[in-house]
Protein backbone atom coordinates (compact mmCIF):
# COMPACT_ATOMS: atom_id res chain seq x y z
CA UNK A 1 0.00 0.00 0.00
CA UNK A 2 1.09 3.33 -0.94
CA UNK A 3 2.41 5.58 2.12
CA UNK A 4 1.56 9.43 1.60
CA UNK A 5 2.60 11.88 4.67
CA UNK A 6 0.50 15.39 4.88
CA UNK A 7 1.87 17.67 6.77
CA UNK A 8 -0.13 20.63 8.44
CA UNK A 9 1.45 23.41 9.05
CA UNK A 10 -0.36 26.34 11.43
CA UNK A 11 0.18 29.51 13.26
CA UNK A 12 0.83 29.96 16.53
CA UNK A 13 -2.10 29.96 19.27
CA UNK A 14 -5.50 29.17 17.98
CA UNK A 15 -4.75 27.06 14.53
CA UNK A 16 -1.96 25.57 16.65
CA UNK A 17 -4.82 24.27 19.07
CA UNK A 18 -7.40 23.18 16.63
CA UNK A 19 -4.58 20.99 14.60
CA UNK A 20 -3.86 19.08 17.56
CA UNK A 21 -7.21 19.08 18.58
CA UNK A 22 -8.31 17.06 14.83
CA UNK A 23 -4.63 15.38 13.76
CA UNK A 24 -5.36 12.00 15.06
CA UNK A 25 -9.06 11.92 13.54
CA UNK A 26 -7.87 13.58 10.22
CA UNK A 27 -5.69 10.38 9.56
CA UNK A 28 -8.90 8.01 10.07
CA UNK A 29 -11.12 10.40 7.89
CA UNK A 30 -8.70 10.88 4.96
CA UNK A 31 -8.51 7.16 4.77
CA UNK A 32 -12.48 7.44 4.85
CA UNK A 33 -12.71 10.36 2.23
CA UNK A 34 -9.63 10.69 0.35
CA UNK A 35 -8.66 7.40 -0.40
CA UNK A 36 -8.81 3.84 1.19
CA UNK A 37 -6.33 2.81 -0.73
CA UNK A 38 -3.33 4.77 0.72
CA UNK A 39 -1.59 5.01 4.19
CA UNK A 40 -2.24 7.97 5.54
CA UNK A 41 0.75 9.54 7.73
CA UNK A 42 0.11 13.22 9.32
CA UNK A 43 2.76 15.66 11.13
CA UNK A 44 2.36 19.18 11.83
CA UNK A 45 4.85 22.03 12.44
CA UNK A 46 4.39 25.49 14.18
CA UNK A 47 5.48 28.23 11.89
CA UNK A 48 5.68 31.89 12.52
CA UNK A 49 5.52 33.63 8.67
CA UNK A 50 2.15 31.41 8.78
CA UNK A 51 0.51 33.33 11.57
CA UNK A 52 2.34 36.83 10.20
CA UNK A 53 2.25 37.03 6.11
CA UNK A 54 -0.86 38.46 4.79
CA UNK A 55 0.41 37.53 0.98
CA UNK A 56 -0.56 34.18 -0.25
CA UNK A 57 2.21 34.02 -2.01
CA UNK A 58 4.37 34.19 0.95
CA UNK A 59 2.74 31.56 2.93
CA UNK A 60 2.80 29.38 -0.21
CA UNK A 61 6.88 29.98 -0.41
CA UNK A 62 7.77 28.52 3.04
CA UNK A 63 5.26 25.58 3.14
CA UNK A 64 6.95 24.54 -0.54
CA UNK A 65 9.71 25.02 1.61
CA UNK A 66 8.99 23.17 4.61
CA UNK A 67 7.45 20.31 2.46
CA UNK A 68 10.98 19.51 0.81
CA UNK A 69 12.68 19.65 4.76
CA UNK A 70 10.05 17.08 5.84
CA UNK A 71 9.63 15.19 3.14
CA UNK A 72 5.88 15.79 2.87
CA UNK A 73 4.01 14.63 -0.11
CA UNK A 74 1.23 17.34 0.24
CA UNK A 75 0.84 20.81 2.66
CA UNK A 76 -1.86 22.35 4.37
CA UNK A 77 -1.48 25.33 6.28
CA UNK A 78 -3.56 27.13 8.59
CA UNK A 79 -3.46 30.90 9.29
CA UNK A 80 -5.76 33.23 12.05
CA UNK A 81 -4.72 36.27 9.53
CA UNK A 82 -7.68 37.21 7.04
CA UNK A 83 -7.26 36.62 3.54
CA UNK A 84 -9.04 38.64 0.73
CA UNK A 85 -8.98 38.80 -3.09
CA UNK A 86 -7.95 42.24 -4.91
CA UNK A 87 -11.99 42.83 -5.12
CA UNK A 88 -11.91 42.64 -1.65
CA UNK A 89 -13.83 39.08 -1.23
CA UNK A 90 -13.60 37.04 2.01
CA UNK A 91 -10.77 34.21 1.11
CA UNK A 92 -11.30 31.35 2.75
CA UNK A 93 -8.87 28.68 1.10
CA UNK A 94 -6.09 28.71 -1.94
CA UNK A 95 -4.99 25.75 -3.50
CA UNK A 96 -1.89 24.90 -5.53
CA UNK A 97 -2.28 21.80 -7.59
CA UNK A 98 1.30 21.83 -9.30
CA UNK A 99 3.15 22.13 -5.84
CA UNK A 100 0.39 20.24 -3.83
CA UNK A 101 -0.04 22.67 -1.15
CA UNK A 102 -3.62 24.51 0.65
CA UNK A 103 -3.78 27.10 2.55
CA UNK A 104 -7.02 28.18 4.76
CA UNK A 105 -7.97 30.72 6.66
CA UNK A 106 -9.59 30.55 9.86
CA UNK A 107 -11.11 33.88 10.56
CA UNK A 108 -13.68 32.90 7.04
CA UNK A 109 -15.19 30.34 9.68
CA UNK A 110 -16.53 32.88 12.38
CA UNK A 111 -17.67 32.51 15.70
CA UNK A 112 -17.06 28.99 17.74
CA UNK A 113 -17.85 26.23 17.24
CA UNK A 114 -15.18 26.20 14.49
CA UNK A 115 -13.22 23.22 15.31
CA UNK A 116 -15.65 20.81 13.31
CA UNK A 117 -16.08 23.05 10.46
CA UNK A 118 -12.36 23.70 10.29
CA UNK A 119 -12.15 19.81 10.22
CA UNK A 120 -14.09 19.24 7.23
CA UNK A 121 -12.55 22.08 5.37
CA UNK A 122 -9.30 20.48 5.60
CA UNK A 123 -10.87 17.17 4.32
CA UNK A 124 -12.70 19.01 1.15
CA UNK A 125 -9.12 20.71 0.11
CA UNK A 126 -6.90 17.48 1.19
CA UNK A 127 -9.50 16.07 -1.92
CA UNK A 128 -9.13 18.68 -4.03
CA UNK A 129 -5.02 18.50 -4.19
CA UNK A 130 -5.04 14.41 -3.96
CA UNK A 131 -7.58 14.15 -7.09
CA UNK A 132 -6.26 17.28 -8.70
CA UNK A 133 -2.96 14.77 -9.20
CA UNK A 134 -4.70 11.67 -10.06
CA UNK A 135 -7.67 12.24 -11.93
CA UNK A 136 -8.08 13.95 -15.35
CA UNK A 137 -8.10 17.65 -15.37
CA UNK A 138 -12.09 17.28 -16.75
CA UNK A 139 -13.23 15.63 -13.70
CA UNK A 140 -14.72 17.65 -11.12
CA UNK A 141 -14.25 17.00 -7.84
CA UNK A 142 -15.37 20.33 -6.00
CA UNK A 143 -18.48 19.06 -3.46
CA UNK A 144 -20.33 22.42 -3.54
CA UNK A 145 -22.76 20.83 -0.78
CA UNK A 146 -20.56 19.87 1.70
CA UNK A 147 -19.03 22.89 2.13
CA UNK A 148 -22.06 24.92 2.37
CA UNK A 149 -22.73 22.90 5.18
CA UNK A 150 -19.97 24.55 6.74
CA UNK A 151 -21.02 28.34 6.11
CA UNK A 152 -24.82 28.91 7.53
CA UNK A 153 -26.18 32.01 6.15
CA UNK A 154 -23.43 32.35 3.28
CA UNK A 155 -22.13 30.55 0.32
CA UNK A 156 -18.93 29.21 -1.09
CA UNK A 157 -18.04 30.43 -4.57
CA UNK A 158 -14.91 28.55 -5.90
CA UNK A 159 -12.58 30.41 -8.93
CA UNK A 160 -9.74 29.14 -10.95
CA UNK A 161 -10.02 33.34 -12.24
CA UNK A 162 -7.32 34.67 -10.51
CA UNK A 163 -4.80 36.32 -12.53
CA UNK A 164 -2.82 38.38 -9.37
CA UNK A 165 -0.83 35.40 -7.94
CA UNK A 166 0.68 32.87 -10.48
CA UNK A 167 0.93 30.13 -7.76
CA UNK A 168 -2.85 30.16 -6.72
CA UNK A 169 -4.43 27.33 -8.96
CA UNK A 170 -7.98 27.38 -7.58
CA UNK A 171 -9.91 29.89 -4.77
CA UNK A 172 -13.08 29.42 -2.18
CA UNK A 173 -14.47 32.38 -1.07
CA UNK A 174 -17.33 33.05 1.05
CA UNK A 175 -20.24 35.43 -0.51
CA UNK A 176 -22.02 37.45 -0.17
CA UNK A 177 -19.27 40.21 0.51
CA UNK A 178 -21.14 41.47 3.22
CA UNK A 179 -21.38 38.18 4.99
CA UNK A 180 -17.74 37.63 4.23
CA UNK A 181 -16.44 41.13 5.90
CA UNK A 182 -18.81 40.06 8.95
CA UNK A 183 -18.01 36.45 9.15
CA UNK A 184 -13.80 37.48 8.92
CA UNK A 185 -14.43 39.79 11.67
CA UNK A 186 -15.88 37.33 14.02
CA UNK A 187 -13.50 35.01 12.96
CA UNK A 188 -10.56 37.52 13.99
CA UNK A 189 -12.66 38.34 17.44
CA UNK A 190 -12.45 34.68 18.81
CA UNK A 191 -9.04 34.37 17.30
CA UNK A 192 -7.96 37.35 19.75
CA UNK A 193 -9.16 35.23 22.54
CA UNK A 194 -10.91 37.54 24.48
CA UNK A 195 -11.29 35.26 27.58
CA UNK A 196 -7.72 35.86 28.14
CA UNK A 197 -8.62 39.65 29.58
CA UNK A 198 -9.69 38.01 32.41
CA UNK A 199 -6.80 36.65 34.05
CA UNK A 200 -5.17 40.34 33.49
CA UNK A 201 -8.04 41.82 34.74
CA UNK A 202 -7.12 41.01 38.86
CA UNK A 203 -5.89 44.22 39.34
CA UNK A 204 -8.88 46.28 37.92
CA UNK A 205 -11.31 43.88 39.25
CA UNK A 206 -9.98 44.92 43.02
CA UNK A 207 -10.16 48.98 41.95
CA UNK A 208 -13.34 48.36 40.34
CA UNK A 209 -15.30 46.16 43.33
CA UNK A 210 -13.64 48.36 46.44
CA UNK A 211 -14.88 51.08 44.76
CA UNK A 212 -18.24 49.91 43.79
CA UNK A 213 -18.98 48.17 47.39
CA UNK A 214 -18.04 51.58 49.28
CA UNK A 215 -20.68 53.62 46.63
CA UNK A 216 -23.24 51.38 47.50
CA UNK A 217 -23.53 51.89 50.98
CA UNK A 218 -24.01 55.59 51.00
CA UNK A 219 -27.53 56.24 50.74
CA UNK A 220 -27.24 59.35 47.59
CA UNK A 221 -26.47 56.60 45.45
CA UNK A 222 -29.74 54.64 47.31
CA UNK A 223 -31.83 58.11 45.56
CA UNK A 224 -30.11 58.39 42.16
CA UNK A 225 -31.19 54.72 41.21
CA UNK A 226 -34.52 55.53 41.82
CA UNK A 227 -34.62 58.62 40.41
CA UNK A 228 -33.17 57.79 37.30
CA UNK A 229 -34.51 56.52 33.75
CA UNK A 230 -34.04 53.34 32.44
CA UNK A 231 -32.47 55.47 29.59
CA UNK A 232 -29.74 56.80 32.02
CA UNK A 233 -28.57 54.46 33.22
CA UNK A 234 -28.15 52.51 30.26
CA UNK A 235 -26.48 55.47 29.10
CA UNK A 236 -24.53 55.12 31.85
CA UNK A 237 -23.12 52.01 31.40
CA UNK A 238 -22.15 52.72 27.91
CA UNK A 239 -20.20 55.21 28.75
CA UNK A 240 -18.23 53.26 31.71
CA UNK A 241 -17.83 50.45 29.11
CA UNK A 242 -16.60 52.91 26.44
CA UNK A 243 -14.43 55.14 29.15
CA UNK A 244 -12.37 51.37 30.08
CA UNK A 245 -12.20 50.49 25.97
CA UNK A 246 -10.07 54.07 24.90
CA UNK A 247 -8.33 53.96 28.24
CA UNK A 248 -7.48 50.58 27.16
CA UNK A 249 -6.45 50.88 24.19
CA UNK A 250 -4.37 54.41 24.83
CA UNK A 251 -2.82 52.45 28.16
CA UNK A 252 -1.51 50.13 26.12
CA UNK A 253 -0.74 50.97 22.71
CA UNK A 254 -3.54 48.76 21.03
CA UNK A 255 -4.17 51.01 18.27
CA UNK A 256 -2.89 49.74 14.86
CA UNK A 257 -1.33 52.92 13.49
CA UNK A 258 -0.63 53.78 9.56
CA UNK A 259 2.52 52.05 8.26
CA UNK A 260 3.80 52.31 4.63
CA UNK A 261 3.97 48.45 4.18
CA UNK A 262 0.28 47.94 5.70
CA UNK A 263 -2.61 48.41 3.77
CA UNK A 264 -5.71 50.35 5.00
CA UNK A 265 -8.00 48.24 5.22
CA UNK A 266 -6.17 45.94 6.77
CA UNK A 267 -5.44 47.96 9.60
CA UNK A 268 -8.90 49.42 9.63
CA UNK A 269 -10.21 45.61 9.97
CA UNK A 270 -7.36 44.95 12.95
CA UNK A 271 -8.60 47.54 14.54
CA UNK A 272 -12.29 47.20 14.62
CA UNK A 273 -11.23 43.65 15.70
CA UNK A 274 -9.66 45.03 18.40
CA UNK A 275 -12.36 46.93 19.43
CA UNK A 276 -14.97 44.16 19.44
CA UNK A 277 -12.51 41.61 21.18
CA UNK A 278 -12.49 44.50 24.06
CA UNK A 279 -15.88 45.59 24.44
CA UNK A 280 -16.47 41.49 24.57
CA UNK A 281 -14.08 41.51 27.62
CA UNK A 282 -15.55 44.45 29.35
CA UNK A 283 -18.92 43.62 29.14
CA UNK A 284 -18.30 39.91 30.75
CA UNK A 285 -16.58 42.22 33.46
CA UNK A 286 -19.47 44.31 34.02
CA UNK A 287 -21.63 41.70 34.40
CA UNK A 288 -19.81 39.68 36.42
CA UNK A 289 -19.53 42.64 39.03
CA UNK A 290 -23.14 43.22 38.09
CA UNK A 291 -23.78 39.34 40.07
CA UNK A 292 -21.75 40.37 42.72
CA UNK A 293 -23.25 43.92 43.43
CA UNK A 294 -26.81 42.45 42.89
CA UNK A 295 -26.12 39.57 45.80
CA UNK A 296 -24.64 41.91 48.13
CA UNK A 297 -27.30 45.01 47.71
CA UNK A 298 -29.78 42.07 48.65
CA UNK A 299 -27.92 40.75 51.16
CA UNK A 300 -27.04 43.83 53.14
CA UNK A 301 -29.11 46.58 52.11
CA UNK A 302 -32.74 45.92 54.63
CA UNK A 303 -35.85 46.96 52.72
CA UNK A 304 -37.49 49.33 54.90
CA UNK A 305 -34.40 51.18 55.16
CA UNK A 306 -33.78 51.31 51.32
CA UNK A 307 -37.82 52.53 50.73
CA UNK A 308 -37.16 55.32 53.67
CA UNK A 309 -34.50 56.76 51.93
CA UNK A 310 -35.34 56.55 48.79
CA UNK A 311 -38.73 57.76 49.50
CA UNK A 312 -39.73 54.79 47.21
CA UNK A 313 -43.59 54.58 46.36
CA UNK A 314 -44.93 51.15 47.17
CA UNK A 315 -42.74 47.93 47.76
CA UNK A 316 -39.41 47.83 47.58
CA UNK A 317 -38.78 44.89 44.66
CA UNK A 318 -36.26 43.29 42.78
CA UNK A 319 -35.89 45.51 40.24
CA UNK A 320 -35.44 48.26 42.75
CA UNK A 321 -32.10 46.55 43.83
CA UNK A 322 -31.25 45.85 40.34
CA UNK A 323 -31.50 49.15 39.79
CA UNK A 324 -29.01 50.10 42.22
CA UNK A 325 -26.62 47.20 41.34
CA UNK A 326 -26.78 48.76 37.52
CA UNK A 327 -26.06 52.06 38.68
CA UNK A 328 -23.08 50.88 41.03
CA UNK A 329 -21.44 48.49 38.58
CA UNK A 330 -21.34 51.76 36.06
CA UNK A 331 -19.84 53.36 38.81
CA UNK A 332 -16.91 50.89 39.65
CA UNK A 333 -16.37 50.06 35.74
CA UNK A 334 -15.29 53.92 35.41
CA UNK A 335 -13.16 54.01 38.36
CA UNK A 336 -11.60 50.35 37.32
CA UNK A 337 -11.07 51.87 33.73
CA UNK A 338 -8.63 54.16 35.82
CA UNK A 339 -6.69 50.56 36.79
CA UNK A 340 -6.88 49.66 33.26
CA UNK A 341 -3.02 50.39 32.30
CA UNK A 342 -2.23 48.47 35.30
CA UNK A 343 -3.25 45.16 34.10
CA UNK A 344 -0.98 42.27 32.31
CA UNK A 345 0.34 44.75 28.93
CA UNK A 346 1.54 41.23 27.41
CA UNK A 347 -1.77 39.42 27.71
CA UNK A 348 -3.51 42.64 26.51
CA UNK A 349 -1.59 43.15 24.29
CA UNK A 350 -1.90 39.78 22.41
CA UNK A 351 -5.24 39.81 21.67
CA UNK A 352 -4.48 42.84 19.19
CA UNK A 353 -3.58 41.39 15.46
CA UNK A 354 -0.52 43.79 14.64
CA UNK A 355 1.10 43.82 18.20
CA UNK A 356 0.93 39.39 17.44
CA UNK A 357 2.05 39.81 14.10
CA UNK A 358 5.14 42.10 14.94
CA UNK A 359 5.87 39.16 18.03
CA UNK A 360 5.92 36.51 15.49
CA UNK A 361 8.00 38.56 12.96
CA UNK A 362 10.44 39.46 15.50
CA UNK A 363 10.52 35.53 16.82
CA UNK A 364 11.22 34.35 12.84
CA UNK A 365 13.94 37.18 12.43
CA UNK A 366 15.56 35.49 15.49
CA UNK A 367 15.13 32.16 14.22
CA UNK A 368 16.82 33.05 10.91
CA UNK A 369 19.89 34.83 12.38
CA UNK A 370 20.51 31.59 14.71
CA UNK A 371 20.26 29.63 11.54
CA UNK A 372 22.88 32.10 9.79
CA UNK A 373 25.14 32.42 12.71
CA UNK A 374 25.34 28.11 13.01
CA UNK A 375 25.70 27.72 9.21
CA UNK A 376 28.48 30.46 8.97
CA UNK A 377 30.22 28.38 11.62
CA UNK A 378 29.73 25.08 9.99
């Protein structure tokens, strides 16, 4: 039995994850889909130009390369950086039939779950290069369906029409544009992680409670929860949520700034991701202080005493304590936005797309002068 050996190559962090996450299953399922009547071998290998080129082209250059190190009879890499075409579609795979190699992009997926979908995407394309060398060029062997499957609310439109990069042999993207632009930036939000603002979030969270449990118990606060709208304090809590984003962002250095290599759009796109990854963190902050406030105001804060005060109309309810939690938590998020540039800068700033890109550039420059400096003294 013939013995073919794929090897997957992936960025760091999240497509690192998912491939070890799928390898053993992929060998079982390429025997399944691809062919029966080869042994499948699989390997994978971290690589930093993966998770840091934004040109096909470039990606393409060091998995050729990689392939002939390894001795890989086919490459599939796997990227967290968006891919589009020079209209400006959503890219969500590129295949090279001559040199055997796929690329995909994650971000295309979306929102979790994504480790399934990513699974069967690297399945369709491992087809696509395997029958692309061994059947005739007429047959087609592009399963519109299945893919579909994979993109809810969108379609897959697949092109051998691109003229821009020689080495690019055949294209999925995901149309509508519209649905691509908002697919690739949920895609880039979960890829930032934005669970990981948590664990830097100690320090703020201890600014942000102290200062919310000591507002609650004077009794001014007590008034202005009753006394104001809905509307307010929603208001409110926008602008605390907003106030910890720029501080944030300005604390830190988050903002991608213009560059003459970057493009635009590209940097308009890393920074609305940037945003959204933020507001994502903040707002699971708020409301977990929100919980907090909400036991404690019921816990500690008698009735009677609350409608005396307040000079409530009828029964003091739920919603009247609610109300005060609201107007606390707004309170606390604007003094914790204040702790904000005290928090972990290296976990905050990893969730921005530039800050990881320049890591992984700087890694790979590193890399390549060790590699210089031990063949120079070979």
């Amino acid at each position: 039995m013939e013995k073919l050996t794929v090897g997957i190559i992936c960025a760091p962090e999240l497509p690192t994850k998912i491939t070890k996450e799928i390898l053993e299953e992929l060998k079982k399922r390429f025997a399944q889909s691809v062919s029966n009547q080869i042994e499948w071998e699989l390997d994978y290998k971290v690589d930093q130009l993966t998770g840091a080129a934004e040109q096909a082209h470039e990606i393409f250059d060091t998995a050729e390369k990689l392939k002939r190190q390894n001795n890989w009879n086919y490459v599939i890499c796997l990227t967290d950086l968006p891919k589009h075409s020079v209209k400006h579609e959503t890219v969500l795979a590129d295949l090279d039939f001559d040199k055997r190699i796929g690329q995909i992009s994650l971000p295309a997926f979306g929102f979790p779950p994504m480790k399934n979908r990513v699974k069967k995407s690297i399945i369709q394309v491992m087809q696509e290069l395997y029958q692309a060398n061994t059947l005739p060029p007429t047959t087609s062997n592009f399963n519109e369906n299945k893919i579909k499957r994979q993109f809810p609310f969108s379609s897959i439109k697949k092109t051998h029409d691109i003229e821009t990069e020689s080495n690019v042999d055949a294209r999925y993207l995901v149309i509508p544009a519209i649905n691509g632009k908002l697919r690739v930036l949920a895609g880039m939000t979960f890829a930032n992680r934005p669970w990981l603002l948590l664990t830097s979030f100690k320090p703020i969270i201890a600014v942000a409670f102290g200062t919310g449990a000591y507002s609650i118990i004077f009794t001014t606060l007590w008034q202005l929860s009753v006394n104001y709208s809905i509307f307010r304090l929603a208001a409110l809590m926008l602008v605390s949520c907003i106030s910890m984003i720029i501080w944030m962002i300005i604390s830190h250095d988050l903002w991608e700034k213009p560059t003459k290599k970057g493009k635009k759009r590209i940097r308009i796109l890393y920074n609305t991701a940037t945003i959204f990854t933020l507001l994502i963190g903040v707002l699971v902050f708020y409301l977990i202080l929100l919980v907090f406030f909400s036991i404690a105001i019921m816990v500690f804060v008698p009735p009677e005493m609350f409608k005396s005060v307040t000079e409530l109309e009828g029964n003091v309810t739920l919603f009247s304590f609610l109300r005060l939690s609201w107007l606390g938590t707004s309170v606390a998020i604007l003094a914790g936005a204040i702790g904000a540039g005290s928090a972990n800068p290296e976990i905050v700033r990893n969730i921005a797309y530039g800050y990881r890109q320049y890591q992984r550039y700087k890694e790979l420059q590193v890399e390549n002068e060790k590699n210089t400096k031990e063949k120079t003294a070979e």
